[in-house]
N, C-alpha and C. Protein backbone atom coordinates (compact mmCIF):
# COMPACT_ATOMS: atom_id res chain seq x y z
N UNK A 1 137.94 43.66 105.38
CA UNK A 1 137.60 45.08 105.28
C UNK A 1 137.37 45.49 103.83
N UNK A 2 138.13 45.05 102.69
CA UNK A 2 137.87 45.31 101.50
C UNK A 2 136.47 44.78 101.03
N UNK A 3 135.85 43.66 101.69
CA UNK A 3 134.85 43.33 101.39
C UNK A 3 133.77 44.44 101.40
N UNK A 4 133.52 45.03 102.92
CA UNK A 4 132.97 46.29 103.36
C UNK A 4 133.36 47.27 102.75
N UNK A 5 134.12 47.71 102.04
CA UNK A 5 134.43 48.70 100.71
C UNK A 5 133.81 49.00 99.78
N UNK A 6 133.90 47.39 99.17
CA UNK A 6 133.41 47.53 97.89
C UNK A 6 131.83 47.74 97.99
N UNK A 7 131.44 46.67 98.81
CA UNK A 7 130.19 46.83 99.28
C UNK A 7 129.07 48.06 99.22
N UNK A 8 130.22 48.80 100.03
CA UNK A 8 129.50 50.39 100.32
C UNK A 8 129.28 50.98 98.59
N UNK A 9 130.57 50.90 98.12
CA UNK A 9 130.80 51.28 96.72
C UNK A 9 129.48 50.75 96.03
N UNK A 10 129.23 50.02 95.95
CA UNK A 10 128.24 49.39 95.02
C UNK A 10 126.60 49.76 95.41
N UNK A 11 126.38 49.68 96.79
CA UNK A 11 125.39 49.96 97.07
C UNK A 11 124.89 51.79 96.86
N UNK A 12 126.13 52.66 97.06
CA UNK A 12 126.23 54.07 96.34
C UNK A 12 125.88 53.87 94.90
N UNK A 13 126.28 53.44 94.16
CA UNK A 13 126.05 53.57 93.17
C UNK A 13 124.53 53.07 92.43
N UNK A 14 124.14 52.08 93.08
CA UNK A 14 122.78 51.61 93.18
C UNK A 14 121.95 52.64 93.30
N UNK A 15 122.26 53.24 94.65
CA UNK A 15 121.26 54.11 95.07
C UNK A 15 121.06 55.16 94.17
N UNK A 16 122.30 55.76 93.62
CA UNK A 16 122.34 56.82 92.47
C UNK A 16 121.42 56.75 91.33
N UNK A 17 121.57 55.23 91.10
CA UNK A 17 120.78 54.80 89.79
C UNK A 17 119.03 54.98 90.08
N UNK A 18 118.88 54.08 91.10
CA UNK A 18 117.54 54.23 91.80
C UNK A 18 117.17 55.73 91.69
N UNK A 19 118.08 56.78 92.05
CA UNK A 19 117.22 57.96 92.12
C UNK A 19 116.62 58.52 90.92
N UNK A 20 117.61 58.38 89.60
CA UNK A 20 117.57 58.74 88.65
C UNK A 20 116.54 57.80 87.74
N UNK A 21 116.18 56.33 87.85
CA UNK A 21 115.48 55.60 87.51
C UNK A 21 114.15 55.22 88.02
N UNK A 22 113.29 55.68 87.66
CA UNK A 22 112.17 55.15 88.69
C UNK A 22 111.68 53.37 88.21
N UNK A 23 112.40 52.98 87.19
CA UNK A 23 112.12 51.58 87.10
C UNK A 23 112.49 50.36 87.95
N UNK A 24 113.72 51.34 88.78
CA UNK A 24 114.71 50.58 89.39
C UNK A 24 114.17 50.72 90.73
N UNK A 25 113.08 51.67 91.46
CA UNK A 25 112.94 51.95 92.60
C UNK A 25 111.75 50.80 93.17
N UNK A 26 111.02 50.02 91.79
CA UNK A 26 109.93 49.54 92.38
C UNK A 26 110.55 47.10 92.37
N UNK A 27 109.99 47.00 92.69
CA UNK A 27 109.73 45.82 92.63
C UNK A 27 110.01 44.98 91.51
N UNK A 28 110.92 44.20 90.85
CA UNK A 28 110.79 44.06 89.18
C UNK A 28 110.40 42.75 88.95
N UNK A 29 108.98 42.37 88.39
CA UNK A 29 108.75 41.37 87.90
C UNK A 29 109.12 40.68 86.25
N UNK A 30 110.24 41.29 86.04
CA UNK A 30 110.77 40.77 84.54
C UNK A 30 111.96 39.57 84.87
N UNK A 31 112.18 38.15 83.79
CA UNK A 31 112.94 37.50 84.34
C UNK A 31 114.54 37.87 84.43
N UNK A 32 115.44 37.26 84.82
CA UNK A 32 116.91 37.54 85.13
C UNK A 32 117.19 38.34 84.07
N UNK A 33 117.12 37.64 82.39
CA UNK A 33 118.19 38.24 81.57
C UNK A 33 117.32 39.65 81.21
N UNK A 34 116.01 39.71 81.07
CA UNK A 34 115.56 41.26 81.04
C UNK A 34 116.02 42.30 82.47
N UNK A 35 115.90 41.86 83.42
CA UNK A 35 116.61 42.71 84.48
C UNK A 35 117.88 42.95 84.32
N UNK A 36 118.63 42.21 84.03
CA UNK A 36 119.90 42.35 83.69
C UNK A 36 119.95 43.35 82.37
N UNK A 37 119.22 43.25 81.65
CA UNK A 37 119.49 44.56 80.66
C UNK A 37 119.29 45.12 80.83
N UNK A 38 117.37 45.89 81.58
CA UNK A 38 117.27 46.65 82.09
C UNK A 38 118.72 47.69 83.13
N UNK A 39 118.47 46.70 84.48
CA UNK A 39 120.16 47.59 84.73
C UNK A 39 121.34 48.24 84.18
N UNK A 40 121.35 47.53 82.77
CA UNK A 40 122.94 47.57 82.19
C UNK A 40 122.42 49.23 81.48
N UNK A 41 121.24 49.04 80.71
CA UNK A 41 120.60 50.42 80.31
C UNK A 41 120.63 51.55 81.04
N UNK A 42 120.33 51.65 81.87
CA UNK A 42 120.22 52.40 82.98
C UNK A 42 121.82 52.95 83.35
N UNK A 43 122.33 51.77 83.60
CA UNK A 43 124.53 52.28 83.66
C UNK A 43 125.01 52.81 82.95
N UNK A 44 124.20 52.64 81.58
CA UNK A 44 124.85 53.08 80.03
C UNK A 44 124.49 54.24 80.17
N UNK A 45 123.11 54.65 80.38
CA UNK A 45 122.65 56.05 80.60
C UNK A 45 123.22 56.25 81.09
N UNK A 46 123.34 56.43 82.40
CA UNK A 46 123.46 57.42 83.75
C UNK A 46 125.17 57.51 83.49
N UNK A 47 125.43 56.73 82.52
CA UNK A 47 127.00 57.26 82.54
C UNK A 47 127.55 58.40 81.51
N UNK A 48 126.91 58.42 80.24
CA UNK A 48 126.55 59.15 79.23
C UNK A 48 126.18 60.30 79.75
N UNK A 49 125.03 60.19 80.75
CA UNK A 49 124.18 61.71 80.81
C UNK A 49 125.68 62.28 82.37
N UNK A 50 125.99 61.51 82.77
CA UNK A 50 126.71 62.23 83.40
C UNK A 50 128.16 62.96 83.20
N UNK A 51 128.68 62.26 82.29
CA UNK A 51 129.85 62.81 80.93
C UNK A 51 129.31 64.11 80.36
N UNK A 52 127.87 63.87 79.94
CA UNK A 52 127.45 65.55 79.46
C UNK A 52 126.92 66.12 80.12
N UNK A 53 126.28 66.05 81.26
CA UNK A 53 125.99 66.99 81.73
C UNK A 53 126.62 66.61 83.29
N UNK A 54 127.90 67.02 83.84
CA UNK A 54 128.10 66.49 85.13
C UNK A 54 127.52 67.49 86.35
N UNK A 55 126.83 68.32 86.24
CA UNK A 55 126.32 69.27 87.05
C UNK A 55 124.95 68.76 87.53
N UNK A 56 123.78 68.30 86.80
CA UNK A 56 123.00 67.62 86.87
C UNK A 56 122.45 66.57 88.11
């Protein structure tokens, strides 16, 4: 059951990012370690902009 937890957890948070990212919504042809930054950018943001502005 914890598996199905976290799961959900993660895929929420995905989706969050996706809304706020439109880089994240399409298809990504960049290899692993650029996707992987890409994403991490995107976490860094969306965590920042949500610290300042949590209404948003």
């Amino acid at each position: 059951m914890r598996h199905a937890k976290a799961r959900n957890i993660i895929e929420t948070f995905f989706g969050a990012l996706k809304q706020r990212w439109a880089v994240l919504r399409n298809p990504c042809y960049y290899d692993v370690k650029m996707t992987t930054l890409i994403i991490i950018a995107c976490d860094v943001l969306h965590n920042y902009l949500t610290m300042e502005a949590p209404d948003d």
